[in-house]
C-alpha atoms as a PDB file:
ATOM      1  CA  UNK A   1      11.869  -1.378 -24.596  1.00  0.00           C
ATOM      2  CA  UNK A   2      10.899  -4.264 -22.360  1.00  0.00           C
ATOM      3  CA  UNK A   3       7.350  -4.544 -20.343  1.00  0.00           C
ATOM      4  CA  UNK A   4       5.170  -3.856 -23.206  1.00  0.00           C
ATOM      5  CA  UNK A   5       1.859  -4.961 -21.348  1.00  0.00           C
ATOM      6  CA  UNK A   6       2.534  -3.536 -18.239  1.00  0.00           C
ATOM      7  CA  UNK A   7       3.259  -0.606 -20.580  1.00  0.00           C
ATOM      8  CA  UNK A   8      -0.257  -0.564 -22.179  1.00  0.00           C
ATOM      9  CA  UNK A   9      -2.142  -1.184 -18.887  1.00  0.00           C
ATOM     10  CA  UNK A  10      -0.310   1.865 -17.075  1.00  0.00           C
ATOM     11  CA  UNK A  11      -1.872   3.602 -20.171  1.00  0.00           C
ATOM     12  CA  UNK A  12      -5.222   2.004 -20.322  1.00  0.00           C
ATOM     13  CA  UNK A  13      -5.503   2.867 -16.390  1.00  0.00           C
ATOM     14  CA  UNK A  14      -5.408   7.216 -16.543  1.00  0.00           C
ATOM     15  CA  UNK A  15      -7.553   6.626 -19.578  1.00  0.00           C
ATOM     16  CA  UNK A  16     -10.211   4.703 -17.333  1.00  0.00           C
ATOM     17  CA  UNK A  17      -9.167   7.506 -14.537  1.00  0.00           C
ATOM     18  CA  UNK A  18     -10.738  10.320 -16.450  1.00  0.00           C
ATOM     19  CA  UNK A  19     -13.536   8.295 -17.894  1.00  0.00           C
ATOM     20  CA  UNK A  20     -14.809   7.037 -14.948  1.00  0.00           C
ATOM     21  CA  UNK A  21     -14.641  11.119 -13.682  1.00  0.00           C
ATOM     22  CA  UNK A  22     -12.386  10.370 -10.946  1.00  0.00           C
ATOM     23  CA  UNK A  23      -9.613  12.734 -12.608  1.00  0.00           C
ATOM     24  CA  UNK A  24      -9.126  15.096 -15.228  1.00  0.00           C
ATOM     25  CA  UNK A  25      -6.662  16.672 -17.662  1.00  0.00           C
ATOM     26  CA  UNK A  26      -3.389  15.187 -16.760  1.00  0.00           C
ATOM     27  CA  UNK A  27      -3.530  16.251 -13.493  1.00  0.00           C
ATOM     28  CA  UNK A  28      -3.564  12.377 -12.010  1.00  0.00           C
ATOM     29  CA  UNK A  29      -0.496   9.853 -12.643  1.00  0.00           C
ATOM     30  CA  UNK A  30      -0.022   6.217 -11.928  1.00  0.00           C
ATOM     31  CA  UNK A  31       2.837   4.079 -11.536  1.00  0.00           C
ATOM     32  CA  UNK A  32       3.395  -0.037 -11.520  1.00  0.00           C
ATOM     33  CA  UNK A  33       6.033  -1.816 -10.178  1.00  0.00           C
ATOM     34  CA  UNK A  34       8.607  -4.005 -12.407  1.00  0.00           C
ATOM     35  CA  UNK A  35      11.939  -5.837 -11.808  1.00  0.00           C
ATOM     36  CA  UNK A  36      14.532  -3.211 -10.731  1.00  0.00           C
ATOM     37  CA  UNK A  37      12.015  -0.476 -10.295  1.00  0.00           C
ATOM     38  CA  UNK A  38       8.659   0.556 -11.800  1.00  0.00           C
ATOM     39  CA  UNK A  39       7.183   1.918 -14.903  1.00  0.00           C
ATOM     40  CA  UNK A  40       5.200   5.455 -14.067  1.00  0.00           C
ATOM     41  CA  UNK A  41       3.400   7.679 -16.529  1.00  0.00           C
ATOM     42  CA  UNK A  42       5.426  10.893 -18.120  1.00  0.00           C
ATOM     43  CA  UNK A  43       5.104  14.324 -17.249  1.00  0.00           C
ATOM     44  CA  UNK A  44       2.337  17.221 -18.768  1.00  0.00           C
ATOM     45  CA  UNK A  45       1.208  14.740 -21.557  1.00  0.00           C
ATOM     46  CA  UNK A  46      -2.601  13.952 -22.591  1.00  0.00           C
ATOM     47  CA  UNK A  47      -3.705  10.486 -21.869  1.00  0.00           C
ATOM     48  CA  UNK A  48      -4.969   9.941 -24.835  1.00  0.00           C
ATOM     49  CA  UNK A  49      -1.879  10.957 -26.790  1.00  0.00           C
ATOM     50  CA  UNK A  50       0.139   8.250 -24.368  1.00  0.00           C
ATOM     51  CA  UNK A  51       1.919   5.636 -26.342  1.00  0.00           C
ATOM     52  CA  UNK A  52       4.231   2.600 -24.550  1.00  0.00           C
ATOM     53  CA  UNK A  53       7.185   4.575 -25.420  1.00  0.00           C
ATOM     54  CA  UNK A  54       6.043   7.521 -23.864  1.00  0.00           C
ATOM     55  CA  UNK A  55       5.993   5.572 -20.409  1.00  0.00           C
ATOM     56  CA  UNK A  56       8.861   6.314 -18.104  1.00  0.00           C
ATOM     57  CA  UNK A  57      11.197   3.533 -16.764  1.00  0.00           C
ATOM     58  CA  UNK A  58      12.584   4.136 -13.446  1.00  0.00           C
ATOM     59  CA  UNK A  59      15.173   2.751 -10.988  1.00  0.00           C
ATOM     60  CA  UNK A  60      14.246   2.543  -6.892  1.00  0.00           C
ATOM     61  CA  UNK A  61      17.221   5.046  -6.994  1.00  0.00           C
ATOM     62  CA  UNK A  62      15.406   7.309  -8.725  1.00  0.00           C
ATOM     63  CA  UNK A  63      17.003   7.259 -12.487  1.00  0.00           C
ATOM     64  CA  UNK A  64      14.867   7.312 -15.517  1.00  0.00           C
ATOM     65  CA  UNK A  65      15.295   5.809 -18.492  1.00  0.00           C
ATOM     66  CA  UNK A  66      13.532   7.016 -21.620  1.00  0.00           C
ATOM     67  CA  UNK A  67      12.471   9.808 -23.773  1.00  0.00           C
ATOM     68  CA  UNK A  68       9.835  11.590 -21.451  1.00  0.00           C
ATOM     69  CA  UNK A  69      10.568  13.313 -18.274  1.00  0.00           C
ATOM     70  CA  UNK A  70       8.357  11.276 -15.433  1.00  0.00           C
ATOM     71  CA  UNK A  71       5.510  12.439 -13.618  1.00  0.00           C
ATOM     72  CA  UNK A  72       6.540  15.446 -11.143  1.00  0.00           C
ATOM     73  CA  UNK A  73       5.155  13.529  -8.352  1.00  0.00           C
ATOM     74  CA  UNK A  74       7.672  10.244  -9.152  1.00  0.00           C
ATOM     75  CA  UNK A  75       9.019  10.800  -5.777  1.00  0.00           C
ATOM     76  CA  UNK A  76       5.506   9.496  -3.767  1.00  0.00           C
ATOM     77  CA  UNK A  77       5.319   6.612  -6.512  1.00  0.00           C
ATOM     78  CA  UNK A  78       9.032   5.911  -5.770  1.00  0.00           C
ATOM     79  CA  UNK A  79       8.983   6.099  -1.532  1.00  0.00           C
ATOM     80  CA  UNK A  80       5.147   3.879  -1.727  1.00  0.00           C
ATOM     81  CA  UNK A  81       6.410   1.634  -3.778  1.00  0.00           C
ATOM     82  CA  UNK A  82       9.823   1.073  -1.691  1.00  0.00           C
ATOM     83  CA  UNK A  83       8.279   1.155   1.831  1.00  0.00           C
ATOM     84  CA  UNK A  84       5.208  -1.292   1.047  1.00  0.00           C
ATOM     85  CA  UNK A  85       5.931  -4.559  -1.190  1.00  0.00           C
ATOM     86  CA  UNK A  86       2.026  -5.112  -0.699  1.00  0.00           C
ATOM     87  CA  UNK A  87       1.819  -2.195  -3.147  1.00  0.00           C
ATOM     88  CA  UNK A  88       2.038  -3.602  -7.336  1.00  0.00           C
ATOM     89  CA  UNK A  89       1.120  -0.125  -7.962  1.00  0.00           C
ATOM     90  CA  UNK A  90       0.121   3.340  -7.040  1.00  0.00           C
ATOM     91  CA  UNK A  91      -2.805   6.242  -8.264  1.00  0.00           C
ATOM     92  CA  UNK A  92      -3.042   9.448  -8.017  1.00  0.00           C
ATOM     93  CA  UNK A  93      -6.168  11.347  -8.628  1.00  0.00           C
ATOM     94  CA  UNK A  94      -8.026  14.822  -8.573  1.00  0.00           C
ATOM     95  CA  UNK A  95     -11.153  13.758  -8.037  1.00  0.00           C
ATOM     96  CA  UNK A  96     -14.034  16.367  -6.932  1.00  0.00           C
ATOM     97  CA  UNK A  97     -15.298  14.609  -4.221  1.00  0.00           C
ATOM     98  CA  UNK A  98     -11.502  13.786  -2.851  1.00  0.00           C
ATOM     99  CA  UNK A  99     -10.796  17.237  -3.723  1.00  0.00           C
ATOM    100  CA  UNK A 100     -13.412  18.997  -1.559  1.00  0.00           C
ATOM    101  CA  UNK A 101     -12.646  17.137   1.750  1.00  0.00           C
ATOM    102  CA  UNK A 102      -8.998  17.345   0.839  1.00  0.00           C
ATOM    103  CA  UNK A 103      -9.540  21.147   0.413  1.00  0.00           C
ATOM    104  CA  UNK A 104     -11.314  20.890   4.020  1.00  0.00           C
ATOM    105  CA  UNK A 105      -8.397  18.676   5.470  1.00  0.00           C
ATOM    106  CA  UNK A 106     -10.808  15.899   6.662  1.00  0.00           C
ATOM    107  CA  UNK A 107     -10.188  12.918   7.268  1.00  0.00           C
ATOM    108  CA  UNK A 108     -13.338  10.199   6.851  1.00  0.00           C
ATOM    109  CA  UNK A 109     -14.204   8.632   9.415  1.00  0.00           C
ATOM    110  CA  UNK A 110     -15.986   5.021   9.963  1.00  0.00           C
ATOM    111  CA  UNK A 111     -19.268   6.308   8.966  1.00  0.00           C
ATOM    112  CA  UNK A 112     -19.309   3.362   6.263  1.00  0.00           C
ATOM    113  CA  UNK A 113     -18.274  -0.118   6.719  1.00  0.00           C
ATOM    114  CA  UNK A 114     -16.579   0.268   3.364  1.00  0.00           C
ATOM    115  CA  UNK A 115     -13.888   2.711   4.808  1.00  0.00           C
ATOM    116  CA  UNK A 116     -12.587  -0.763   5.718  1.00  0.00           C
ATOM    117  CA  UNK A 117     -11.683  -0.974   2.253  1.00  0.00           C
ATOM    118  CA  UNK A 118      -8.785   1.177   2.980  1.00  0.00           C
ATOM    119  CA  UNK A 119      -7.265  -0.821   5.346  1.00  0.00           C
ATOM    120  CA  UNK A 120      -8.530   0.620   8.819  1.00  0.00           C
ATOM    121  CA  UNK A 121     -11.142   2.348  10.464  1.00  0.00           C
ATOM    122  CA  UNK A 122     -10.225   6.273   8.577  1.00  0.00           C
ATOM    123  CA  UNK A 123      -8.881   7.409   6.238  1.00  0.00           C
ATOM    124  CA  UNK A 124      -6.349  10.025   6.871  1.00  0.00           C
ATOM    125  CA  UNK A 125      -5.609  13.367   5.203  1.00  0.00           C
ATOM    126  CA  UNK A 126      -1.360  13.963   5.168  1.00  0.00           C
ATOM    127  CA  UNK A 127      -0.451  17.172   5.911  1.00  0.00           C
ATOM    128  CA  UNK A 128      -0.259  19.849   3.037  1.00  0.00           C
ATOM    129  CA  UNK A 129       2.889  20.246   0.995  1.00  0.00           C
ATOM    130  CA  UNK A 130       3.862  21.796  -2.164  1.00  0.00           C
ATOM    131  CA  UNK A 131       3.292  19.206  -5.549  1.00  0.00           C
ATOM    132  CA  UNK A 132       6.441  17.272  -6.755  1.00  0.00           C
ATOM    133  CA  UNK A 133       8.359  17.457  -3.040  1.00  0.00           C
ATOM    134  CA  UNK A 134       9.896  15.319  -0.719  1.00  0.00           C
ATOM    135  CA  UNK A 135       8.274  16.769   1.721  1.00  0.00           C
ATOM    136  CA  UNK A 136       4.651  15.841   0.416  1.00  0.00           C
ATOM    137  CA  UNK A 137       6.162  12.133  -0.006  1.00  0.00           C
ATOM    138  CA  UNK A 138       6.932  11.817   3.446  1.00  0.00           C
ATOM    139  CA  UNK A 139       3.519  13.451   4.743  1.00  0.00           C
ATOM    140  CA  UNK A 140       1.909  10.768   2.534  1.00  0.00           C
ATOM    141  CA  UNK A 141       3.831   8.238   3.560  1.00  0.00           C
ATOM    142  CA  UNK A 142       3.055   8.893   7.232  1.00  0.00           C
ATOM    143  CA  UNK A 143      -0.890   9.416   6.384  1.00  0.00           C
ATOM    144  CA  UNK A 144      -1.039   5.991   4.338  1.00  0.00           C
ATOM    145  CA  UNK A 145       1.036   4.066   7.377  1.00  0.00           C
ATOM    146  CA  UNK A 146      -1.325   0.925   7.772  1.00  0.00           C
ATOM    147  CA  UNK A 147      -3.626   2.199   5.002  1.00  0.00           C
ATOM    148  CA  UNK A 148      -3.831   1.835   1.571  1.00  0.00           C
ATOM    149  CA  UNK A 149      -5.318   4.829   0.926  1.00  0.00           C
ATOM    150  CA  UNK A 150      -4.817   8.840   1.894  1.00  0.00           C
ATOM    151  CA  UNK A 151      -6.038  11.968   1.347  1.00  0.00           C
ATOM    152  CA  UNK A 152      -3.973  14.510   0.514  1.00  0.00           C
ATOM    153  CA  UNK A 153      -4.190  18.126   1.759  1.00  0.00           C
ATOM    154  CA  UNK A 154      -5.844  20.809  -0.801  1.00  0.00           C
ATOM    155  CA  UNK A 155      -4.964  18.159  -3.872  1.00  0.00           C
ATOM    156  CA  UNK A 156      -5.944  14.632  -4.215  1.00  0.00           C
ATOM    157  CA  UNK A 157      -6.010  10.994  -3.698  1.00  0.00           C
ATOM    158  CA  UNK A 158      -3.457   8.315  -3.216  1.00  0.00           C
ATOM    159  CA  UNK A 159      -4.000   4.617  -3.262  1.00  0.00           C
ATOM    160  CA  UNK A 160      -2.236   1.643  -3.583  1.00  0.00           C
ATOM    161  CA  UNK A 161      -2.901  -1.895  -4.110  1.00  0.00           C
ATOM    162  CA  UNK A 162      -1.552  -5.832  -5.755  1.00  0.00           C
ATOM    163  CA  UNK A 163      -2.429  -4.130  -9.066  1.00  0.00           C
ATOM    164  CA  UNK A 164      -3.426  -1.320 -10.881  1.00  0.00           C
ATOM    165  CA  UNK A 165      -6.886  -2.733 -11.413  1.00  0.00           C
ATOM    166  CA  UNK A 166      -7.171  -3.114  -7.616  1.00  0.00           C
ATOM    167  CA  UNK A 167      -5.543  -0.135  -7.365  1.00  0.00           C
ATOM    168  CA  UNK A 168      -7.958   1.867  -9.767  1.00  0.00           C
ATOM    169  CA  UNK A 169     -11.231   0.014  -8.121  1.00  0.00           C
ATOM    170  CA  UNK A 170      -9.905   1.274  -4.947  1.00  0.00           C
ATOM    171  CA  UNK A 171      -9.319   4.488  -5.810  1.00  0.00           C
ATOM    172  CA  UNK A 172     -13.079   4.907  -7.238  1.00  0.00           C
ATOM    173  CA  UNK A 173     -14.493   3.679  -3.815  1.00  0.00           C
ATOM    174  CA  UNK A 174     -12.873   6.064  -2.136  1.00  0.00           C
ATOM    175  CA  UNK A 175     -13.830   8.997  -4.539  1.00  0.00           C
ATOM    176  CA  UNK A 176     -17.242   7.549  -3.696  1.00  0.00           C
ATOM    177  CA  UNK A 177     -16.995   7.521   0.096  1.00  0.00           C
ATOM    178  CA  UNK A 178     -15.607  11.302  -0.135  1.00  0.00           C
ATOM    179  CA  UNK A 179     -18.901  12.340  -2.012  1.00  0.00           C
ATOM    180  CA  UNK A 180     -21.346  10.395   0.147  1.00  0.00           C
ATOM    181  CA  UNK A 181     -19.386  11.996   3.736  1.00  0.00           C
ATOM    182  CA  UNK A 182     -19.790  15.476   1.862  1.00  0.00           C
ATOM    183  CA  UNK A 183     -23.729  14.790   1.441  1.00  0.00           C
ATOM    184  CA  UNK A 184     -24.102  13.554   4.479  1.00  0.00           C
ATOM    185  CA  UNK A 185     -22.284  16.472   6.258  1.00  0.00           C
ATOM    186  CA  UNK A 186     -24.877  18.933   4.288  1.00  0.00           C
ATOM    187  CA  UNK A 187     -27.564  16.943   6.690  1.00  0.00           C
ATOM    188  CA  UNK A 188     -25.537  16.602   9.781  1.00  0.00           C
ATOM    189  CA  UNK A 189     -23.322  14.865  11.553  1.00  0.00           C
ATOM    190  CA  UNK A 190     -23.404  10.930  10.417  1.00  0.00           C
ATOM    191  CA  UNK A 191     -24.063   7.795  12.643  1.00  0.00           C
ATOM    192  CA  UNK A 192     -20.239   6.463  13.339  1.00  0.00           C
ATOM    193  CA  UNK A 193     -19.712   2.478  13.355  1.00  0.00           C
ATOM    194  CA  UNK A 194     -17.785   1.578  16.683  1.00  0.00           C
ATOM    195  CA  UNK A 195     -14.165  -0.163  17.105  1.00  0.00           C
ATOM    196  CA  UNK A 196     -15.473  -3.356  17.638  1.00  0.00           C
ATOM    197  CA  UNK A 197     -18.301  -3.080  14.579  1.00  0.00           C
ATOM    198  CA  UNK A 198     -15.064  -1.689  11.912  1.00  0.00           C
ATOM    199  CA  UNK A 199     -13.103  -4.569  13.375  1.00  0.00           C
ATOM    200  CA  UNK A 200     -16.047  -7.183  12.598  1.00  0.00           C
ATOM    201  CA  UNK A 201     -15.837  -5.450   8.561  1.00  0.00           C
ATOM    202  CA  UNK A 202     -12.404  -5.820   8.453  1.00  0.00           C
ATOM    203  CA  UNK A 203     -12.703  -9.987   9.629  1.00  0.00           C
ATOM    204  CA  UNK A 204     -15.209 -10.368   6.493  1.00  0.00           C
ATOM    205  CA  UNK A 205     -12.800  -8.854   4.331  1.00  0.00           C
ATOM    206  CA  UNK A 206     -10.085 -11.266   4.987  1.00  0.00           C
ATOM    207  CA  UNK A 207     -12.680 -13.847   3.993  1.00  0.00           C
ATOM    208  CA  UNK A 208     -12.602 -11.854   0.005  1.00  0.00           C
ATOM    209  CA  UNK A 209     -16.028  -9.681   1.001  1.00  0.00           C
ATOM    210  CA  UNK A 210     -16.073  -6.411   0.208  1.00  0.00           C
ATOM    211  CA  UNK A 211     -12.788  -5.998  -1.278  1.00  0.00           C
ATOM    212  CA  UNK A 212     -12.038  -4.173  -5.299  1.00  0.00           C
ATOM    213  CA  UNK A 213     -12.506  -6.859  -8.106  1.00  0.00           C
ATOM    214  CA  UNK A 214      -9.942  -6.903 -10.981  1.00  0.00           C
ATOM    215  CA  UNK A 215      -6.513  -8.133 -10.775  1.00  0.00           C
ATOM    216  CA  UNK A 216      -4.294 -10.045  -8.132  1.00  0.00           C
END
């Protein structure tokens, strides 16, 4: 069993997932990516029961290598991680803010300079599709096009990033965004930023502003 620490921080990640309250239960999974493939975290098992061996090894071709069946929604992990080499790794979460503008099918729009974060001026919601399919894969594939983040339709969160620390940072700033746009909507309808004030956000970011600490 190669990738030890890759292994450990795969682990270390959910854990921080359902501390931080951005998931729960072991309904969230992760993945990183390794030589020949990527390392993602097994199907129906605790977090805190996770040990390295429990971790699943998989192929780009989809094979898996170990004792543990992988997480039912490998095939996401799998198509992110083969369409976008700027993605080191990938999180899922259930979060309860993500889950109540997923549930609503909304996508955010720039009503925060921070939606920047994301990688453009929304962030969309992919069209609904039943857990573990192909067919949710491709909708989030489509949603996350230019992004690095997505909504998905009456479930969760998607991100990707370098790393799973970037990954992970990224995924609470959206969860964040989701809960602000849901307080703000119990006021009214927010203040939107314009084209060319998003664009001026996303200039500063290339400069390192703004952007989720931790990681490469």
């Amino acid at each position: 069993m190669g990738n030890i620490a890759e292994r450990k921080e795969l682990i270390a990640t959910v854990r921080k997932m359902n501390a931080l309250g951005i998931n729960q239960g072991t309904s969230g999974n992760a993945s990183v990516r390794i030589d020949g493939g990527y390392l993602i975290t097994p199907s129906g098992m605790a977090y805190d029961d996770l040990t390295p061996e429990d971790i699943v090894e998989m192929s780009l071709d989809g094979e898996a290598a170990g004792h543990r069946k992988p997480s039912s929604e490998w095939r996401f992990h799998q198509d992110l991680l083969k369409a976008r080499p700027d993605f080191g790794a990938v999180v899922h979460t259930h979060g309860k803010a993500v889950m109540t503008l997923a549930c609503q099918r909304l996508e955010l729009p720039p009503f925060h300079y921070m939606i920047a974060v994301a990688g453009g001026n929304t962030i969309r919601c992919a069209d609904y599709a039943t857990f573990g399919t192909q067919a949710l894969s491709d909708n989030a594939l489509r949603a996350i096009e230019g992004r690095k983040a997505c909504l998905l339709a009456n479930h969760g969160l998607l991100a990707g990033e370098a790393s799973l620390s970037r990954a992970l940072s990224l995924a609470v700033e959206v969860e964040t965004l989701c809960e602000t746009y849901w307080r703000i909507l119990q006021i009214g309808e927010p203040v939107l930023l314009s084209e060319a004030e998003m664009d001026a956000v996303r200039e500063q970011f290339k400069k390192g502003y703004g952007m989720p600490q931790g990681g490469n």
